[in-house]
Protein backbone atom coordinates (compact mmCIF):
# COMPACT_ATOMS: atom_id res chain seq x y z
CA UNK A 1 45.60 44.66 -116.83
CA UNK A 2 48.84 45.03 -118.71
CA UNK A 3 52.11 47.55 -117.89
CA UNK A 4 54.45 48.39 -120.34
CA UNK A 5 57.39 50.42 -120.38
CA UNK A 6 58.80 51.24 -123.76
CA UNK A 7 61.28 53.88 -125.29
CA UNK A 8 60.16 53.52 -128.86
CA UNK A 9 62.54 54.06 -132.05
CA UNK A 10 60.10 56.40 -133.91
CA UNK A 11 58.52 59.48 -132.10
CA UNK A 12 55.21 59.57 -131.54
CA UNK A 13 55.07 62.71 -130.04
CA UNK A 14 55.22 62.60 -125.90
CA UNK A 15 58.46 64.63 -126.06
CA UNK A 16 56.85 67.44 -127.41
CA UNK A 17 54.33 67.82 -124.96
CA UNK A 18 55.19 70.85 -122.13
CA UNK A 19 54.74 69.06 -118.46
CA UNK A 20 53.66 65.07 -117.77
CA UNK A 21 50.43 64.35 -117.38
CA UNK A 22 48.38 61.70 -117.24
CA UNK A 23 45.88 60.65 -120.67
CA UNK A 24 42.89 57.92 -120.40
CA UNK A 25 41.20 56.90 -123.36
CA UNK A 26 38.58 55.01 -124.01
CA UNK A 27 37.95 53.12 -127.67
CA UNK A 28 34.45 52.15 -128.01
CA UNK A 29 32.64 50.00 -131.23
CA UNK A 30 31.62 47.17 -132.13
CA UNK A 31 34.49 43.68 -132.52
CA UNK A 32 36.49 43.31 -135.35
CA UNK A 33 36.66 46.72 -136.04
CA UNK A 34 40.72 47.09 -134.84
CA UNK A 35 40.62 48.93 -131.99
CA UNK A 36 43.53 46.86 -129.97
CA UNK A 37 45.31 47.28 -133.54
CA UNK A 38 44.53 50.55 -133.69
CA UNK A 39 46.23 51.19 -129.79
CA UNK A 40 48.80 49.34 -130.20
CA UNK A 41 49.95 51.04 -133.59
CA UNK A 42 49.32 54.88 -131.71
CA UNK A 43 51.86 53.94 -129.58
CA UNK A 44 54.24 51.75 -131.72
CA UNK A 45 54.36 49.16 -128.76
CA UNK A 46 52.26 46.23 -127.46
CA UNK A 47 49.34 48.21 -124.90
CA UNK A 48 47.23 45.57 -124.93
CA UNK A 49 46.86 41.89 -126.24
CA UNK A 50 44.09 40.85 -128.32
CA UNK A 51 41.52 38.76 -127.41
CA UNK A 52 41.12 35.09 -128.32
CA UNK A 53 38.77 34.32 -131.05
CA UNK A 54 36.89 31.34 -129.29
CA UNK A 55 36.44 33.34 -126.51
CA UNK A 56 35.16 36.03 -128.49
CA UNK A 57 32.89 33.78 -130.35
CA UNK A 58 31.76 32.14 -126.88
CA UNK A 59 30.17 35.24 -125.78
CA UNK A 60 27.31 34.89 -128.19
CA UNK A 61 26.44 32.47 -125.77
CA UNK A 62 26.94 35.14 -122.77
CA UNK A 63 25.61 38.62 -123.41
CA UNK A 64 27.97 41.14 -121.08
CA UNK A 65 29.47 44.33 -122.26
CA UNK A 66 32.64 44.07 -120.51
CA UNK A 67 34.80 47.15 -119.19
CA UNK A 68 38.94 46.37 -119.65
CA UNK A 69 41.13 48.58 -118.60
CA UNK A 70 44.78 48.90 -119.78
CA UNK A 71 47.65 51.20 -118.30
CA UNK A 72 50.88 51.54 -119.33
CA UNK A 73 53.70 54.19 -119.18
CA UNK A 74 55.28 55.10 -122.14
CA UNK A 75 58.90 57.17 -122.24
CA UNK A 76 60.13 59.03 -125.66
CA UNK A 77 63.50 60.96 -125.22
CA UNK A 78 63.23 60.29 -120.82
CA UNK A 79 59.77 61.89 -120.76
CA UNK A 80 57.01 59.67 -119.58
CA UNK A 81 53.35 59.59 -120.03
CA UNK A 82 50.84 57.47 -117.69
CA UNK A 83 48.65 56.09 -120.28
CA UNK A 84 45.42 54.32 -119.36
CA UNK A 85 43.05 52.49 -122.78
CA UNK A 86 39.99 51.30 -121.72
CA UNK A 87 38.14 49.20 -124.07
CA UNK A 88 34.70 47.81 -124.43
CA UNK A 89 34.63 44.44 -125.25
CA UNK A 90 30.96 42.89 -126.50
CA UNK A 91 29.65 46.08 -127.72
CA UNK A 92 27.39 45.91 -130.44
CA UNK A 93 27.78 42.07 -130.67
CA UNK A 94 24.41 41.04 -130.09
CA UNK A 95 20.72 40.58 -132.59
CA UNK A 96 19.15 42.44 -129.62
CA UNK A 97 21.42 45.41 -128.13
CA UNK A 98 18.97 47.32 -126.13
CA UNK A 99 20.76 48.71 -123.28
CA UNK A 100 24.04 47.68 -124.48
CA UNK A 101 25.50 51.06 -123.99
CA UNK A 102 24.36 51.25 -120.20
CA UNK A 103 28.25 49.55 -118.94
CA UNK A 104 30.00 52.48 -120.99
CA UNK A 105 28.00 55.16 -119.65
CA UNK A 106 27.71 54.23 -115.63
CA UNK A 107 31.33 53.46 -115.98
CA UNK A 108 31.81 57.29 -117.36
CA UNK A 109 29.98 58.88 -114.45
CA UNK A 110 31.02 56.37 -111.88
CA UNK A 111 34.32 58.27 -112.76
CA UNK A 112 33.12 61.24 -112.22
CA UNK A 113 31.25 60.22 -108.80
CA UNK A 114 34.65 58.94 -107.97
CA UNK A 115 36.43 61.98 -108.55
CA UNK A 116 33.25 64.63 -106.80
CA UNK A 117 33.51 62.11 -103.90
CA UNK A 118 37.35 62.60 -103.16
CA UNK A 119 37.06 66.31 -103.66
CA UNK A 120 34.75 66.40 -100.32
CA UNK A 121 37.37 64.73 -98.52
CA UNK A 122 39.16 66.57 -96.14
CA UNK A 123 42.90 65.59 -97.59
CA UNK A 124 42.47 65.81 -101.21
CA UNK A 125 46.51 65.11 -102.27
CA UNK A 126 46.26 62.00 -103.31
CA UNK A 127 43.46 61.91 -105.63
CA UNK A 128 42.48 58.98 -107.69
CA UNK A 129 41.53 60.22 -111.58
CA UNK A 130 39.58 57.91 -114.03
CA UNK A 131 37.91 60.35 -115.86
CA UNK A 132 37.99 59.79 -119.74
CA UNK A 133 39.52 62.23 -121.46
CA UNK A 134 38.48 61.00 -124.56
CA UNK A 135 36.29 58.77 -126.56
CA UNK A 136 36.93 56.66 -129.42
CA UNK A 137 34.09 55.76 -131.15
CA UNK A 138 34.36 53.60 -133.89
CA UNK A 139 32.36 53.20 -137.05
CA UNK A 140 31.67 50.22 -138.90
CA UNK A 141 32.90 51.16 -142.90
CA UNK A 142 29.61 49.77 -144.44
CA UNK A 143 29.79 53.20 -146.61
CA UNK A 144 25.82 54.00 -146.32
CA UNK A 145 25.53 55.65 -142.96
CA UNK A 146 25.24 55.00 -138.88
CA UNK A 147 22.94 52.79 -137.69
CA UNK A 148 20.26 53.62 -135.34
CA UNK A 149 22.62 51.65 -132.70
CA UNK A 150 25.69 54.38 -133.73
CA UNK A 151 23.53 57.20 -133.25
CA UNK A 152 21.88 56.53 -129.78
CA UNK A 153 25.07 55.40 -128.54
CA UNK A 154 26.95 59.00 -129.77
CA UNK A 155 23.93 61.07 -128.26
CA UNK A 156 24.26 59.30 -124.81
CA UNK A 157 28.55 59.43 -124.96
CA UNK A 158 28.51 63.18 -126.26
CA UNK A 159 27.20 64.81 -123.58
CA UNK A 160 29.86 63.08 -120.63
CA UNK A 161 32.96 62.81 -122.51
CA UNK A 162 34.96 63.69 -125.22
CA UNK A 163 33.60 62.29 -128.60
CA UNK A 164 35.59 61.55 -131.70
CA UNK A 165 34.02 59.25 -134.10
CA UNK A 166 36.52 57.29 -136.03
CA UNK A 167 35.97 55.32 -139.61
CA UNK A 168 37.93 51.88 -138.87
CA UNK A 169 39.18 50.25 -141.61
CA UNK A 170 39.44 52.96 -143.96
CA UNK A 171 41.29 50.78 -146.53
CA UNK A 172 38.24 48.33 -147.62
CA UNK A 173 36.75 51.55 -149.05
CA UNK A 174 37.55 53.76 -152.41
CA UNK A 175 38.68 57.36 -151.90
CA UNK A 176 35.49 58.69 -153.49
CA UNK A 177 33.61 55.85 -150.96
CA UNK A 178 35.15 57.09 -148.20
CA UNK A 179 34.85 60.85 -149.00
CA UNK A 180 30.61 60.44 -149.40
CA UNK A 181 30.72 58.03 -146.17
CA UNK A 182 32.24 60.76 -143.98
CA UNK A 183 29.97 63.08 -145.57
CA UNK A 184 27.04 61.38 -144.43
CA UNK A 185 27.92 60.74 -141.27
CA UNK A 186 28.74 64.64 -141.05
CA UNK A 187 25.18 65.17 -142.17
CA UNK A 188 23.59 62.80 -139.42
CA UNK A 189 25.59 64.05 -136.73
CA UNK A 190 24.38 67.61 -137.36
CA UNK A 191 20.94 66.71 -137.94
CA UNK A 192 20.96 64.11 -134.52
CA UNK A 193 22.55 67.07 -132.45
CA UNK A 194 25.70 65.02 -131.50
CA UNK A 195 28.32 67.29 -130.34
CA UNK A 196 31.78 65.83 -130.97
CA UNK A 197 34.61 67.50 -129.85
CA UNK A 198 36.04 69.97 -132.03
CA UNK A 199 39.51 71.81 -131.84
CA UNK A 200 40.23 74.82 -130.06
CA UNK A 201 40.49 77.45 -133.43
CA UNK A 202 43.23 80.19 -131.52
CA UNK A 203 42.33 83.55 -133.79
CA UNK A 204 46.09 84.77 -132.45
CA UNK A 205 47.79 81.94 -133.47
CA UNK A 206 47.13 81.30 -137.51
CA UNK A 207 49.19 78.87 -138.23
CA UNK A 208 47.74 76.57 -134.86
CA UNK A 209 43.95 78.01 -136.23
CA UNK A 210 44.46 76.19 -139.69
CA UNK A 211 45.64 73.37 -138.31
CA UNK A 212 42.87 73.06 -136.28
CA UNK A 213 40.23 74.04 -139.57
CA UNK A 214 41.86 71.15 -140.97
CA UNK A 215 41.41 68.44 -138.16
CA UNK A 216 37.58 69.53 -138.26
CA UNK A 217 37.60 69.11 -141.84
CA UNK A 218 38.88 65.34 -142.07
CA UNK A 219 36.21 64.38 -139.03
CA UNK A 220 35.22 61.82 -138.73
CA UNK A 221 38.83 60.42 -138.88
CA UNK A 222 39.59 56.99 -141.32
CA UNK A 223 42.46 55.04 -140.13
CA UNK A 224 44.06 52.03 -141.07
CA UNK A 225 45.45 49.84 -138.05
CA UNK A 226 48.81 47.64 -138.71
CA UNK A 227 52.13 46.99 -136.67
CA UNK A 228 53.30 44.72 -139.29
CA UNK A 229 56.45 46.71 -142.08
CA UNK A 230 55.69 46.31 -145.36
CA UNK A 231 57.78 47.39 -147.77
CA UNK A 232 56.74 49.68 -150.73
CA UNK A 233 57.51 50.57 -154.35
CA UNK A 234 60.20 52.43 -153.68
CA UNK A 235 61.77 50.54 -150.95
CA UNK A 236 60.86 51.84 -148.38
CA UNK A 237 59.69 50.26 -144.83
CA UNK A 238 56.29 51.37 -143.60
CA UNK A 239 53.57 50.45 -141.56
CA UNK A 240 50.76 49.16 -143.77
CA UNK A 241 48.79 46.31 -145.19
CA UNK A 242 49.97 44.93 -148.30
CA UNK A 243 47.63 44.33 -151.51
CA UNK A 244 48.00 43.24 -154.58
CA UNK A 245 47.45 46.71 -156.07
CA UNK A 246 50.10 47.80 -153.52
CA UNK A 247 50.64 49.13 -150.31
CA UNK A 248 47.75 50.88 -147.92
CA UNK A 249 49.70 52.87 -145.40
CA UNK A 250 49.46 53.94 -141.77
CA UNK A 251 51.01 56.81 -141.73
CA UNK A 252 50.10 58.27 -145.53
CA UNK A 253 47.85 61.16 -145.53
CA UNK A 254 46.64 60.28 -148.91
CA UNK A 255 45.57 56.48 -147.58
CA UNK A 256 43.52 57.51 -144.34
CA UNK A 257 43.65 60.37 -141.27
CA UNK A 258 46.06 58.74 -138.95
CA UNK A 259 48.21 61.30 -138.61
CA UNK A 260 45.82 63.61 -137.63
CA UNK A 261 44.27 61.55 -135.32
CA UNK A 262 47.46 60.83 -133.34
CA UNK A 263 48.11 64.70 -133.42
CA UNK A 264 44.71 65.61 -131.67
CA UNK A 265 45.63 62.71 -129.21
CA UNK A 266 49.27 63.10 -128.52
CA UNK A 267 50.85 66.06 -129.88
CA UNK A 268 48.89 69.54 -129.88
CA UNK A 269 45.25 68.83 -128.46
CA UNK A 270 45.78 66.13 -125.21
CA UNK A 271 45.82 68.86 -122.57
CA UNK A 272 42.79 70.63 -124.27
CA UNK A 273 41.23 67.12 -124.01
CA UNK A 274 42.12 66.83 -120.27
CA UNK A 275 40.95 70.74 -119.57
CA UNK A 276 37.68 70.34 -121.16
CA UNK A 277 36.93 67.33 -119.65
CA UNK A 278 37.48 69.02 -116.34
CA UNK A 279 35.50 71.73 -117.34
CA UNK A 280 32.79 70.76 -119.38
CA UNK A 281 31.92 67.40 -119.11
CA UNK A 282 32.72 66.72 -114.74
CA UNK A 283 31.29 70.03 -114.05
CA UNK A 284 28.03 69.89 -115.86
CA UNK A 285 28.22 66.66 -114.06
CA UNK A 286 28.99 67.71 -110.55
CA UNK A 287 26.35 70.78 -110.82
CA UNK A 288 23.59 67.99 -112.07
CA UNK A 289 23.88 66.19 -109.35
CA UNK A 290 24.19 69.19 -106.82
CA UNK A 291 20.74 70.14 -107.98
CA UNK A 292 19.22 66.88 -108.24
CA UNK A 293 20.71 65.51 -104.78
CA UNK A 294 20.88 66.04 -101.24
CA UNK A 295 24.00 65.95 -99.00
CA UNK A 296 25.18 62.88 -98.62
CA UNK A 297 22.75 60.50 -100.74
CA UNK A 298 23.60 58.31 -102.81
CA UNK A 299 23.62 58.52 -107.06
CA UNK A 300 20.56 56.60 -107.85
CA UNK A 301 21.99 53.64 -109.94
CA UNK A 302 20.66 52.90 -112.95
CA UNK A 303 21.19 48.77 -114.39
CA UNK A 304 25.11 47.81 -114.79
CA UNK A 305 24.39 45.30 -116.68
CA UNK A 306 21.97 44.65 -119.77
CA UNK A 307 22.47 40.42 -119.42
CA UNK A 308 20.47 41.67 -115.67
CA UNK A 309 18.16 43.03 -117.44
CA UNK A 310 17.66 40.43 -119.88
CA UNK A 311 17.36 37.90 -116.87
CA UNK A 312 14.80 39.71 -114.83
CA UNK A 313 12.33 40.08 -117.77
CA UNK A 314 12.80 36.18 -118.39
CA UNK A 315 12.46 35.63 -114.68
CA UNK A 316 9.38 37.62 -114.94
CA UNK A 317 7.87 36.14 -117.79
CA UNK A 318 8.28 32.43 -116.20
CA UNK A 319 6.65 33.47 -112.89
CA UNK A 320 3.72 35.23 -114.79
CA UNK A 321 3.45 31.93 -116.88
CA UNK A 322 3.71 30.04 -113.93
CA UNK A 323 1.27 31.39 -111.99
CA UNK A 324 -1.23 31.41 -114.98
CA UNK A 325 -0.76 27.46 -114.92
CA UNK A 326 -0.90 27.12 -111.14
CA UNK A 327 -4.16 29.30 -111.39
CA UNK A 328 -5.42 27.31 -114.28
CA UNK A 329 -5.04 24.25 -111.90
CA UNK A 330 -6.59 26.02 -109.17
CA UNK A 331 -9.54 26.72 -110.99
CA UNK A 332 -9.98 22.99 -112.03
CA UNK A 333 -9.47 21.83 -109.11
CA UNK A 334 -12.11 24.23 -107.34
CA UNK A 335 -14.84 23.00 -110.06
CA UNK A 336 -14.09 19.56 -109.43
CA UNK A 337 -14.82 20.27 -105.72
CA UNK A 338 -17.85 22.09 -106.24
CA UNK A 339 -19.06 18.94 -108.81
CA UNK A 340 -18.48 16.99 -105.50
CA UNK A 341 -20.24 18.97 -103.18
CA UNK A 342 -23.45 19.21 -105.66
CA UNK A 343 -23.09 15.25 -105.92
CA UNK A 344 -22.94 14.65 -102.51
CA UNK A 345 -25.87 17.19 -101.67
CA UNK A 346 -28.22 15.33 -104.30
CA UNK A 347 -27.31 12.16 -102.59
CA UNK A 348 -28.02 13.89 -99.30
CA UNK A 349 -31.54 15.32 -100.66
CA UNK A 350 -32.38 11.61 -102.02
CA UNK A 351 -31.82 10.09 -99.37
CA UNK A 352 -33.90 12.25 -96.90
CA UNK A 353 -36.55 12.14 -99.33
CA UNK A 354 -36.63 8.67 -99.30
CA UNK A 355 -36.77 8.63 -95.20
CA UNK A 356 -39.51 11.14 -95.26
CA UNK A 357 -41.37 8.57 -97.84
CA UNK A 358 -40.37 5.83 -95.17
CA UNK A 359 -41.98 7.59 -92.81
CA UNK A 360 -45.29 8.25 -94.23
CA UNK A 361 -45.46 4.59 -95.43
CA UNK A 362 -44.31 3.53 -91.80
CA UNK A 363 -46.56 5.69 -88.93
CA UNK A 364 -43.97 4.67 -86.36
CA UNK A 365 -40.75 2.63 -86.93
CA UNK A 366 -39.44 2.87 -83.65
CA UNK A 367 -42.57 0.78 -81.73
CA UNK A 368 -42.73 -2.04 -84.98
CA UNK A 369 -41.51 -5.61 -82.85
CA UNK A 370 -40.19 -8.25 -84.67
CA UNK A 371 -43.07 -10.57 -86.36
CA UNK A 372 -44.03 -13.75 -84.50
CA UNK A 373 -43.89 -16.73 -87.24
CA UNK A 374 -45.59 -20.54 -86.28
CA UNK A 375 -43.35 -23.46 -86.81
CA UNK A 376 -43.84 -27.17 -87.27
CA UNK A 377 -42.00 -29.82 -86.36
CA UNK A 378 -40.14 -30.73 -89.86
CA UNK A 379 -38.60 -27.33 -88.95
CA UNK A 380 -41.02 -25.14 -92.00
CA UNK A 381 -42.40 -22.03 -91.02
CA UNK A 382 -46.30 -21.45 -91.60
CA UNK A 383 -47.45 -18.56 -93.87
CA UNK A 384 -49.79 -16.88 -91.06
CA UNK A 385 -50.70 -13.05 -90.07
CA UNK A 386 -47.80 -10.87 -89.05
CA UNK A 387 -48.78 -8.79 -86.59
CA UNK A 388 -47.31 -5.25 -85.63
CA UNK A 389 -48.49 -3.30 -82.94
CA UNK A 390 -51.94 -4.32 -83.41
CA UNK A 391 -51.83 -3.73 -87.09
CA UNK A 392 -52.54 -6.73 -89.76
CA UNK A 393 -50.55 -6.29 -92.81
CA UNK A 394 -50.18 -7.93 -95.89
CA UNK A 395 -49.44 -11.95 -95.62
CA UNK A 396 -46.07 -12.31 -95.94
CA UNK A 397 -45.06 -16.20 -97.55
CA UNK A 398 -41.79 -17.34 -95.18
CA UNK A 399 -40.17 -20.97 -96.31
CA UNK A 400 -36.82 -21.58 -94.14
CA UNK A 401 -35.08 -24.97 -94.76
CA UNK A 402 -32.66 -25.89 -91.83
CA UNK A 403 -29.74 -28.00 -92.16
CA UNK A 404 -29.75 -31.44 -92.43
CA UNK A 405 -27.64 -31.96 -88.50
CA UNK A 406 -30.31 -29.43 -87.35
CA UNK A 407 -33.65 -31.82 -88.42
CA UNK A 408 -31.69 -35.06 -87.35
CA UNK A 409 -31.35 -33.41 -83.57
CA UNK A 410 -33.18 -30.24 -83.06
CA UNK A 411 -32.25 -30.14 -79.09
CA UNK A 412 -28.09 -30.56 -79.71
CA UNK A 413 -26.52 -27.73 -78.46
């Protein structure tokens, strides 16, 4: 956040404006377009700095839509404006910029909120105002027409502040380039319903009524953004870009519609901005969410941030795939358990078969005594008739061989 204090050299028009008040604007586009050139050539004095190029490329990396605000008080002839830009950093940066415009627009209505909130207070002196008085909206000069990304973006802007689209850059494009390019954005504005704001025409007043036919004709504005003085053909020191053709200048009405722009801003039309964003936009807001909300609840907040977004649907996706593995592994491991279980029941099953075959073969094991064998001196066994409970079963040949220490002395302990 920046404050400057400057009594610049060439009016820009605060001196001619009736009482001090208070202007916020808000430039809105996509980078590289020349909106911090295009501020700080309005006011012929540094508002804000521009960013840094590697840290502008670094948020490729990052996606965030960013919110900066600058303020600054500006003097002309000991009259002074409070001025506060707020810019938009990251807009329209991205392959994928779904949502991208969700920052711009809760920050519009948090404004609002903010303002509804202190106007319930019981001491409402010192009020806080944020509200955007008006919106900068600039176009990238690719000389077909908006992109889908232009148009949803204008729809959602249109209808909570004031809207003035703006052709950046008018000087990379012919006069006849630029005159079908406006026309066509004209055409899609109509068609898409966008409502842009539009001068006061005062049937009283006709010289203020054809100044005002004239700022709608020119819309959307072209500008051309330089604080460097170049000097022209004739000698003279402007503010411009220099070619080799020439001389593309700020401030020529034949080059692009700076002027104008900086008279709808500054000079005629900045307290019709401020009154019809007190009247239009915050009270269509305020009765919206009078109908929609009780006393005392909170505004249902929508996402601040698309990068959230982003995160939570990759956050999702990895749980969902993880749980597909970790299922995947339960199931294996289930079937491996029930491959046990059948294993160890045919085991189970063979074996009892084989006792029940035991025990026909075998009327009854428990009463069988151990078979009484004859033995000879030399320490052989005789093949004889084992006998088992009275039973006479098959001869059973029996040769034992003792040790050697055993047939020397049988009787040695």
């Amino acid at each position: 956040m920046a404050s400057t204090t400057s009594e610049t050299a060439s009016p820009i028009g605060i001196a001619n404006l009736t009482v001090r008040i208070v202007a916020q604007p808000t430039v809105a586009g996509e980078s590289g377009l020349g909106k911090t050139t295009f501020i700080n050539t309005l006011f012929s004095t540094t508002i804000k700095n521009y960013a840094d190029h590697k840290r502008r490329h670094a948020k490729q990396v990052d996606k965030t839509v960013e919110i900066e605000i600058t303020k600054a008080e500006l003097e002309e002839r000991f009259f002074k404006v409070r001025l506060t830009v707020i810019d938009t950093p990251g807009f329209g940066d991205y392959v994928n910029n779904r949502d991208s415009w969700m920052p711009i627009i809760e920050f519009l209505d948090d404004q609002h909120e903010s303002y509804m909130l202190q106007e319930q207070q019981p001491r409402r002196i010192d009020k806080i105002d944020l509200r955007v008085h008006a919106c900068l909206y600039f176009i990238r000069p690719t000389g077909h027409t908006l992109k889908p990304l232009d148009i949803e973006v204008m729809k959602r802007l249109s209808s909570r502040v004031n809207l003035i689209p703006v052709v950046a850059k008018a000087d990379t494009l012919s006069p006849s380039d630029l005159a079908r390019f406006k026309q066509r954005i004209r055409a899609v504005i109509e068609a898409q319903g966008i409502k842009i704001y539009q001068p006061p025409v005062e049937e009283d007043d006709e010289q203020a009524a054809q100044h005002a036919r004239s700022l709608m004709a020119v819309m959307p504005f072209s500008v051309i953004g330089s604080e460097k003085d170049v000097k022209t053909s004739d000698g003279h020191i402007v503010k411009g870009r220099q070619y080799s053709w020439g001389v593309a200048e700020v401030e020529n009405e034949d080059h692009c519609d700076f002027k104008k722009l900086r008279s709808i801003l500054i000079r005629t039309h900045m307290l019709d901005l401020i009154h019809t964003t007190e009247e239009q936009h915050y009270e269509a807001y305020r009765a919206l969410q009078m109908e929609t909300r009780k006393f005392g609840e909170a505004r249902p907040r929508k996402l601040d941030n698309p990068k959230f977004k982003e995160e939570e649907e990759n956050l999702r996706k990895r749980f969902t795939e993880q749980v597909k593995i970790e299922e995947q592994r339960f199931r294996q491991w289930e079937q491996k358990l029930i491959a046990e279980r059948d294993r160890l029941n045919k085991d189970l099953e063979t074996t009892h078969a084989a006792e029940i075959r035991v025990d026909g073969f075998f009327p009854s094991r428990n009463s069988l005594s151990a078979p009484k064998l004859d033995s000879t001196l030399d320490g052989r066994c005789s093949t004889g008739n084992v006998v088992v409970s009275g039973s006479l079963y098959t001869r059973l040949p029996l040769l034992y061989f003792p040790e050697p220490a055993i047939l020397a002395n049988p009787f040695s302990p």
